[in-house]
Protein backbone atom coordinates (compact mmCIF):
# COMPACT_ATOMS: atom_id res chain seq x y z
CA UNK A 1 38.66 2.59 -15.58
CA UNK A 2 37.89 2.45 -11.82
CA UNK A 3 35.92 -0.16 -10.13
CA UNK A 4 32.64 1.04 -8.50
CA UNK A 5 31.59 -1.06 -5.80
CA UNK A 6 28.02 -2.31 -6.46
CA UNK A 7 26.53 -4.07 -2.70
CA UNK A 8 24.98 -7.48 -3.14
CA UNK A 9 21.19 -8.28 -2.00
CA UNK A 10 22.52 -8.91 1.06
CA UNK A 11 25.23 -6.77 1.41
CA UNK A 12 22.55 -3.62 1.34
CA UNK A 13 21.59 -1.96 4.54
CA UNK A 14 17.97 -1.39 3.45
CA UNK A 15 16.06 2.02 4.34
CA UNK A 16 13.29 -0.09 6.29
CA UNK A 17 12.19 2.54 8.88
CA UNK A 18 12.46 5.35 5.93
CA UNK A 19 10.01 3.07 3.62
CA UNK A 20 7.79 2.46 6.53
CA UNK A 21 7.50 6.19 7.73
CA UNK A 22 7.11 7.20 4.23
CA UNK A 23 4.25 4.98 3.66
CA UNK A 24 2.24 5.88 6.13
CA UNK A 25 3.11 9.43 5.60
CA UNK A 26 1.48 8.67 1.95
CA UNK A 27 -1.59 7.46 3.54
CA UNK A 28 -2.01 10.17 5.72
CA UNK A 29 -1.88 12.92 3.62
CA UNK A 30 -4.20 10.98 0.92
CA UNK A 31 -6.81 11.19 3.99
CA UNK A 32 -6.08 14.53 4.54
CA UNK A 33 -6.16 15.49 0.99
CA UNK A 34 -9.76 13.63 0.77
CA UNK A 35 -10.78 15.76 4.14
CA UNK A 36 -9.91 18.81 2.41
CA UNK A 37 -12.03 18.31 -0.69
CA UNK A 38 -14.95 17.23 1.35
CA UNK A 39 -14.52 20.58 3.39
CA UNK A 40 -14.74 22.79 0.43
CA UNK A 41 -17.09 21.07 -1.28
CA UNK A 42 -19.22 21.51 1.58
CA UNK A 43 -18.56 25.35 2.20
CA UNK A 44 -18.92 25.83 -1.73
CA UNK A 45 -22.49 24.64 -1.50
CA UNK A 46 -23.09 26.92 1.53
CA UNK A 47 -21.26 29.73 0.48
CA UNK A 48 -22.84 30.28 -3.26
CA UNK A 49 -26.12 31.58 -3.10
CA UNK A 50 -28.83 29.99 -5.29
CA UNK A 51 -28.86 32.04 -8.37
CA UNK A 52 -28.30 30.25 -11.69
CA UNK A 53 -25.23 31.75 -12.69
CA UNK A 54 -23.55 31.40 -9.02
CA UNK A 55 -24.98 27.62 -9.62
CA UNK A 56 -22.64 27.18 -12.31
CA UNK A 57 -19.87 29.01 -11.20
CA UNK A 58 -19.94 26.61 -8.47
CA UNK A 59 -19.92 23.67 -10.51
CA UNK A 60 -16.98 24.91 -12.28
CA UNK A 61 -14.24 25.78 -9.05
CA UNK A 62 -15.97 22.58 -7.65
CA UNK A 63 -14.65 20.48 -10.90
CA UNK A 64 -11.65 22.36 -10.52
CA UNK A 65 -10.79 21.36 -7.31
CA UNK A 66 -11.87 17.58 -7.82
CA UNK A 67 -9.40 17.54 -10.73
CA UNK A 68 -6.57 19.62 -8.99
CA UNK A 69 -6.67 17.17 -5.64
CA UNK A 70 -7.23 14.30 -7.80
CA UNK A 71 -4.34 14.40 -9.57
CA UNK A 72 -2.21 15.07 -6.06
CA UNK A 73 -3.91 11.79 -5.29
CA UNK A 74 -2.61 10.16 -8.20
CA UNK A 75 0.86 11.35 -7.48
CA UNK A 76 0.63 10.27 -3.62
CA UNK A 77 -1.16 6.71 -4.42
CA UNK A 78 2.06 6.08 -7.21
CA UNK A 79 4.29 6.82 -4.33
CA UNK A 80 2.71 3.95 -2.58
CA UNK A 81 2.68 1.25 -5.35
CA UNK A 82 6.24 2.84 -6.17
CA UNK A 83 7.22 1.20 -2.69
CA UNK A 84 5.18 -2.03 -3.43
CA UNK A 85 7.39 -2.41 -6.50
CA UNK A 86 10.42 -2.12 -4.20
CA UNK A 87 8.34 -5.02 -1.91
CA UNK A 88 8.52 -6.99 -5.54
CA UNK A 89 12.30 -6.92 -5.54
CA UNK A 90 12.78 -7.65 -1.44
CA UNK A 91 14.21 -4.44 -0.61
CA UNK A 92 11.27 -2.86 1.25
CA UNK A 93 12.25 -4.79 4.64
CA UNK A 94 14.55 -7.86 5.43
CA UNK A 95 11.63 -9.94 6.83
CA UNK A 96 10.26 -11.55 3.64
CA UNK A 97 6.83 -12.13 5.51
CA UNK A 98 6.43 -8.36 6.18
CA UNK A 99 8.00 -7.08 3.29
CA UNK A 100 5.15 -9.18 1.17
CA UNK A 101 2.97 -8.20 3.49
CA UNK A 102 3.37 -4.50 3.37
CA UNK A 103 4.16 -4.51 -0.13
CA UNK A 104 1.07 -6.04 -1.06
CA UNK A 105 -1.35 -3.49 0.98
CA UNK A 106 0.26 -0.58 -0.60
CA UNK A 107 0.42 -1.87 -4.33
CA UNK A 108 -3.19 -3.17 -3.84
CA UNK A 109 -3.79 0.99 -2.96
CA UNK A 110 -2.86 1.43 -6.43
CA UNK A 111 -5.81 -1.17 -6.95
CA UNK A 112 -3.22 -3.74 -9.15
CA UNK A 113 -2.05 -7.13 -7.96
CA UNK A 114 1.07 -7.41 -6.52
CA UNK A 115 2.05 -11.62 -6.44
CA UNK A 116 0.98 -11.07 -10.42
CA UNK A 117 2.72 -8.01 -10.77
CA UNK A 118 5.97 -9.64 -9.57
CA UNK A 119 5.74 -12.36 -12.10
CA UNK A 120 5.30 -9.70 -14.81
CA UNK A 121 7.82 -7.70 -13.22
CA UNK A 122 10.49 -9.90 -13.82
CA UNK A 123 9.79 -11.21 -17.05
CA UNK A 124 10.34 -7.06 -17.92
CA UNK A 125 13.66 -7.14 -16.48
CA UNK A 126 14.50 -10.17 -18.40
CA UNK A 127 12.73 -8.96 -21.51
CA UNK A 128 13.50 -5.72 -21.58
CA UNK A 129 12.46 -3.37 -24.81
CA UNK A 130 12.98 -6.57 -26.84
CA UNK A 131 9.82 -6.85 -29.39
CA UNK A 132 7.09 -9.71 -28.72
CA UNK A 133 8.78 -10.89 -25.59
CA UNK A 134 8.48 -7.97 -23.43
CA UNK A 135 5.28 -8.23 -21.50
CA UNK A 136 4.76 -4.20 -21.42
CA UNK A 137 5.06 -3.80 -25.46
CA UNK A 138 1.33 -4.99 -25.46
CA UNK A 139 -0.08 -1.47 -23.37
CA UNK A 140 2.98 0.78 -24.81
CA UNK A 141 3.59 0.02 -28.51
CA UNK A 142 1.01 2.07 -29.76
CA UNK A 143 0.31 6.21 -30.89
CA UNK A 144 0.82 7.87 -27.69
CA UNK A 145 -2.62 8.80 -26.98
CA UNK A 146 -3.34 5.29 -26.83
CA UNK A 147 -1.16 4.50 -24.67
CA UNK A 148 -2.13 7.13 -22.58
CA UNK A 149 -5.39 6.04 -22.04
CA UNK A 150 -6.70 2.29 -23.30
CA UNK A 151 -3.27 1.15 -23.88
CA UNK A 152 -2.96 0.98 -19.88
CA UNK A 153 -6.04 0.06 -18.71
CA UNK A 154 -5.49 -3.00 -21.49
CA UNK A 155 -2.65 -4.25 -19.38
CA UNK A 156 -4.91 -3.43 -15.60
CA UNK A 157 -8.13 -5.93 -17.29
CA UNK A 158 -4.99 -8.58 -18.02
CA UNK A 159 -3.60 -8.94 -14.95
CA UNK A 160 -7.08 -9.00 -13.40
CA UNK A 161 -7.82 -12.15 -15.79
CA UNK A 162 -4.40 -13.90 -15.05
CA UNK A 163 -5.23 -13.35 -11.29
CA UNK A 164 -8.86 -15.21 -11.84
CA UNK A 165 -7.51 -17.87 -13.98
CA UNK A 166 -4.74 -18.33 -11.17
CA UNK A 167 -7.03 -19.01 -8.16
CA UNK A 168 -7.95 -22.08 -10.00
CA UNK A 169 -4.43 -22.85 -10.87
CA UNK A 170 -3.22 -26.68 -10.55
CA UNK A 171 -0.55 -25.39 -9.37
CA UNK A 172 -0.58 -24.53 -5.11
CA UNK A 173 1.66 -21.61 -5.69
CA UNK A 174 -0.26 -19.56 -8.28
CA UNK A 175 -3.29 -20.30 -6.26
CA UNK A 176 -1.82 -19.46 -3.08
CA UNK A 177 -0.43 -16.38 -4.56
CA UNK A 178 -3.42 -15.43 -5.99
CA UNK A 179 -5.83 -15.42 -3.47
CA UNK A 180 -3.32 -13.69 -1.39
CA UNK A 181 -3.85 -11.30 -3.88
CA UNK A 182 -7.75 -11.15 -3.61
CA UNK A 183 -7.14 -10.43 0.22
CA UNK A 184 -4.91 -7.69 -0.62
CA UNK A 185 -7.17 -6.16 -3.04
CA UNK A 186 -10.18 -6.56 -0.71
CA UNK A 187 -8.20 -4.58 2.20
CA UNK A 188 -7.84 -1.56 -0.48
CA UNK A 189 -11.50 -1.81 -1.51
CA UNK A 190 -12.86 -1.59 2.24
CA UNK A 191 -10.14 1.01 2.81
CA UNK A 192 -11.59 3.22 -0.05
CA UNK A 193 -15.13 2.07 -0.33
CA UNK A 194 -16.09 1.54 3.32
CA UNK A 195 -13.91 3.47 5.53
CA UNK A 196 -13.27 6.61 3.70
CA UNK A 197 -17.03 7.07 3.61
CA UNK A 198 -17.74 5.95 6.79
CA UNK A 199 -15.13 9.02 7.73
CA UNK A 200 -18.12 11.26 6.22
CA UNK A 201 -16.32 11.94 2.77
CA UNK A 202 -18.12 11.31 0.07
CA UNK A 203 -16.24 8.58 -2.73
CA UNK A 204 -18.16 10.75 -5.57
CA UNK A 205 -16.08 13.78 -5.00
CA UNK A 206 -12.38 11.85 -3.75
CA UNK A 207 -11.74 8.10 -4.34
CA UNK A 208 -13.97 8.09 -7.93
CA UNK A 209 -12.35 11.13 -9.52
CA UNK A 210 -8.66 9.94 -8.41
CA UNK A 211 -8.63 6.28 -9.80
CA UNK A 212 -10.40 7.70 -13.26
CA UNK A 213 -7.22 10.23 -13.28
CA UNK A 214 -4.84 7.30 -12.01
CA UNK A 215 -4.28 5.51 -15.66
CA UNK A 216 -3.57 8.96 -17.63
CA UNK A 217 -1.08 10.25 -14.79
CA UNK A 218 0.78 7.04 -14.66
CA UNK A 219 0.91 6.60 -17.92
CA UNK A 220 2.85 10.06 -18.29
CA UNK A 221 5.19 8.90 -15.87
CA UNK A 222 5.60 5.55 -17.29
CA UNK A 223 6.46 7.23 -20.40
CA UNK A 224 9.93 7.98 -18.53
CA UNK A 225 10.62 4.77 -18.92
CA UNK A 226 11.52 3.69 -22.04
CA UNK A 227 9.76 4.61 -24.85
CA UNK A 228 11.84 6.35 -27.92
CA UNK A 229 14.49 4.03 -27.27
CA UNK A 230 15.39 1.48 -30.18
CA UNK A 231 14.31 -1.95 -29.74
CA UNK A 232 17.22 -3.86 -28.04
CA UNK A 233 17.94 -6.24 -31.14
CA UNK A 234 18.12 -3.13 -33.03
CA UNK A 235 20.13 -1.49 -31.37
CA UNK A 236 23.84 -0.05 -32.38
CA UNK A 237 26.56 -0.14 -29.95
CA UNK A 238 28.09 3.19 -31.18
CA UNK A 239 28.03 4.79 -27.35
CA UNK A 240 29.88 1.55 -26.05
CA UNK A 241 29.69 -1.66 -24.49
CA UNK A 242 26.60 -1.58 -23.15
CA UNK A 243 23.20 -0.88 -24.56
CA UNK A 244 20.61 1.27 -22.86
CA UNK A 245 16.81 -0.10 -22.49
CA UNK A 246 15.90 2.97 -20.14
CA UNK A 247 15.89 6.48 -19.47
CA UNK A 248 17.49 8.59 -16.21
CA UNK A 249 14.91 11.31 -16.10
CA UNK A 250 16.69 13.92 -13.78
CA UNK A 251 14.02 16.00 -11.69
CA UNK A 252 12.94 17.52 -8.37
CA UNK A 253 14.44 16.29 -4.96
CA UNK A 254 10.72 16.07 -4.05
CA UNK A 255 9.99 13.83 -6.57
CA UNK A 256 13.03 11.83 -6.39
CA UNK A 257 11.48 10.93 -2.85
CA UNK A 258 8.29 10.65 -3.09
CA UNK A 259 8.62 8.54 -6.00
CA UNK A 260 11.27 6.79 -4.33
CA UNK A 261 14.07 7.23 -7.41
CA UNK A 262 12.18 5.52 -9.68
CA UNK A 263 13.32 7.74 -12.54
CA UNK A 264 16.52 6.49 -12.01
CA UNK A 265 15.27 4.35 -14.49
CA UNK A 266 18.31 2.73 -16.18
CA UNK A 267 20.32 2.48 -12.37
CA UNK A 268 17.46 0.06 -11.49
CA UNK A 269 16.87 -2.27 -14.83
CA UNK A 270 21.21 -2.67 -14.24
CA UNK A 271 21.11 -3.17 -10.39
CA UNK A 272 17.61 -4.63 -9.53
CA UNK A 273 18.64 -6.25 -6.72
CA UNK A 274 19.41 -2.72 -5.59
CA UNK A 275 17.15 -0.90 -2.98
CA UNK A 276 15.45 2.50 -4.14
CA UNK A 277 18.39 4.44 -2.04
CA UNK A 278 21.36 3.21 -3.25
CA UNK A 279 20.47 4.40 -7.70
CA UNK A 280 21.68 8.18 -7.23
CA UNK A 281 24.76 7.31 -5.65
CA UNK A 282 25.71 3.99 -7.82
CA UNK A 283 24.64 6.73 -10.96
CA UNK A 284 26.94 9.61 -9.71
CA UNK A 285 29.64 6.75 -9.84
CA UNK A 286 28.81 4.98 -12.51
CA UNK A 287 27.94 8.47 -15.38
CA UNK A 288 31.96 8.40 -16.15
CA UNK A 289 31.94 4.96 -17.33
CA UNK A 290 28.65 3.88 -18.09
CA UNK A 291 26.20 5.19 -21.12
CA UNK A 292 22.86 6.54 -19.68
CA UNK A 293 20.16 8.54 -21.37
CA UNK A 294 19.72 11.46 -19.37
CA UNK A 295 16.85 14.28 -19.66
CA UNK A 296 15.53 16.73 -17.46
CA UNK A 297 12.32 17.01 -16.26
CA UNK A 298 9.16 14.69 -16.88
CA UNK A 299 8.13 17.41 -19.15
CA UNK A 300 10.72 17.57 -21.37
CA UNK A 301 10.39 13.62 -21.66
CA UNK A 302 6.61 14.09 -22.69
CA UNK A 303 7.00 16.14 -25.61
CA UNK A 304 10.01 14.36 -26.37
CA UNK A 305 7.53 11.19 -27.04
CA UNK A 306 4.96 13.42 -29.07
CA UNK A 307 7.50 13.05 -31.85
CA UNK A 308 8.76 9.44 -31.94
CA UNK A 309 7.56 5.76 -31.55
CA UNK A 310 7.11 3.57 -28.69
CA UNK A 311 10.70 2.14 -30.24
CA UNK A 312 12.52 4.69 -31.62
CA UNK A 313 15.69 5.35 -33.71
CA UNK A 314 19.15 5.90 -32.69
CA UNK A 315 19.21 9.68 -34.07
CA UNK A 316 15.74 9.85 -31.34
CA UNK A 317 18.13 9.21 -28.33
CA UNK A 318 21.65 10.42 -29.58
CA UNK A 319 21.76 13.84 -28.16
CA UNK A 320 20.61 12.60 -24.84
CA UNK A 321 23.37 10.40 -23.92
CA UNK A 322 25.51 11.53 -20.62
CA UNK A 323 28.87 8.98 -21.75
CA UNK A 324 30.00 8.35 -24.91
C-alpha cells in the first residue's frame, strides 16, 4: 500500500486570493441577481395591460421568477457560508484576525452565527453519526420531509438561543464570542434590510422570498451528507479498516466550485484541517486504499434518502462503495 502524503495545517499553501475573489464574486452576482428581479418585475407591471386575466397571468410568471432567482440565491448565499465554514477550520486566510473576520461576514450572509457555529462544528467532527452525541441528529433524525423543513429551522432557533444565553456567559470568551457574533449578524441585516433597499429593490420580491427558500434548499444539500449511513456504533467493518460517516457526492465542476468541494464530504470529516482545495486531489489518491461512498449527482442522493432512514442499514450503502 503506498503512502499518500497528507500536508499539515501548516504545511498547506492556502487558496487565500481564490477565497477572497470568489467571495466577492458571490456577492456581486447576488446584487445583480436582486437587480434583475427588480427590473422585470417592474417591466411586468408595465408591460401587462390591465385586464383581469393578463392580471393573473402576471402574477403567475411574476411568482415564477421570484421562485426561479430565489433559489439561485440560495445556491449563491450557501457558497458564501460554504467559505465561512472553511473560516471555522482556519483555512480561509493565514491571518487568524481576518480569516474570523471575513468568515464571520459571509456566514452571517447565510443569517447563522459563526463563533457558535464553530463550537457546534467541532463537536460534529468529534461526534460524528454517533446517536445522542452528535449535535446534528436533533434537525436530521427524523421522516425526510421533516427534516426538510422544521427539522432545520429547529437547529437555526437553537443556535440563536445558545448565542443569547452566551452574551451573558460568566465566562469572557463565550461572551466575547458572542457579541462578536451579534455584530456580525447586524452587518448582514443592514446589508439586506437597509442597503439592498436603499439600492431601489424592493426586499418583498428578493431578500424575503430567498431566506424562506434558504432552509428547504440547504436542507437538500445537507442531505449529501450523511444520512442513510448506519450509525457509527453500528456499524460493520466488512469494507475495511475504516468506517465511513459521510458521503462523496460526485457532481458538476461548477458546483464543485462554487460550493467550494464541500461534497467531498468524507475527504473533509478525515482531513479537517485540510483547506477546501486540497479534498479532490487527497480523494483521487486516497479511492485505491481508502473506502468512500460515492454517488453521482445531488439528485440521485435525494431519492436515494426517500427510501431509507436518517441512519440507515449496511445493505442501504453497500452498492455505493468505491473500495472494498
Amino acid at each position: 500500500m503506498s503512502k499518500v502524503k497528507i500536508p499539515k495545517h501548516t504545511e498547506q499553501v492556502l487558496p487565500q486570493v481564490e477565497n477572497l475573489l470568489k467571495s466577492w464574486t458571490l456577492i456581486s452576482l447576488l446584487i445583480c441577481s436582486f437587480f434583475l428581479t427588480q427590473i422585470s418585475m417592474e417591466n411586468i407591471d408595465k408591460t401587462w395591460v390591465s385586464n383581469s386575466v393578463y392580471l393573473y397571468l402576471s402574477w403567475f410568471i411574476k411568482g415564477i421568477l421570484i421562485l426561479v432567482l430565489g433559489t439561485f440565491n440560495t445556491i449563491l448565499i450557501m457558497g458564501l457560508g460554504i467559505l465561512g465554514h472553511e473560516g471555522t477550520h482556519w483555512t480561509l486566510f493565514k491571518n487568524r484576525f481576518l480569516n474570523d473576520f471575513w468568515g464571520g461576514i459571509l456566514w452571517a450572509l447565510s443569517l447563522l452565527p459563526y463563533y457558535n457555529f464553530r463550537d457546534f462544528h467541532f463537536t460534529h467532527h468529534r461526534c460524528t453519526h454517533y446517536q445522542v452525541v452528535d449535535p446534528e441528529e436533533p434537525m436530521n433524525n427524523h421522516p425526510l420531509w421533516f427534516a426538510l423543513t422544521l427539522g432545520l429551522l429547529m437547529g437555526l432557533m437553537n443556535r440563536y438561543k445558545i448565542v443569547l444565553s452566551h452574551l451573558v456567559s460568566q465566562s469572557a470568551k463565550e461572551r466575547g464570542e458572542a457579541w462578536k457574533d451579534v455584530g456580525f449578524l447586524t452587518l448582514a441585516i443592514v446589508f439586506y434590510f437597509y442597503l439592498i433597499p436603499l439600492l431601489g429593490i424592493s426586499i418583498w420580491f428578493t431578500v424575503i422570498p430567498t431566506f424562506v427558500i434558504l432552509p428547504t434548499v440547504f436542507a437538500l444539500r445537507n442531505i449529501g451528507e450523511h444520512r442513510s449511513i448506519p450509525e457509527q456504533g453500528q456499524q460493520t467493518l466488512t469494507q475495511g479498516t475504516q468506517k465511513v460517516d459521510s458521503w462523496m457526492v460526485m457532481t458538476h465542476p461548477l458546483i464543485d466550485w462554487l460550493w467550494s468541494h464541500i461534497n467531498y464530504h468524507k475527504v473533509h470529516h478525515r482531513y479537517p484541517h485540510l483547506s477546501h482545495k486540497y479534498l479532490p486531489e487527497i480523494f483521487e489518491a486516497t479511492k485505491a486504499e481508502q473506502s468512500y461512498l460515492v454517488i453521482n449527482r445531488y439528485w440521485q442522493i435525494i431519492l436515494h434518502a426517500l427510501t431509507s432512514d436518517y441512519y440507515g442499514s449496511q445493505e442501504d450503502i453497500e452498492p455505493y462503495f468505491l473500495s472494498k
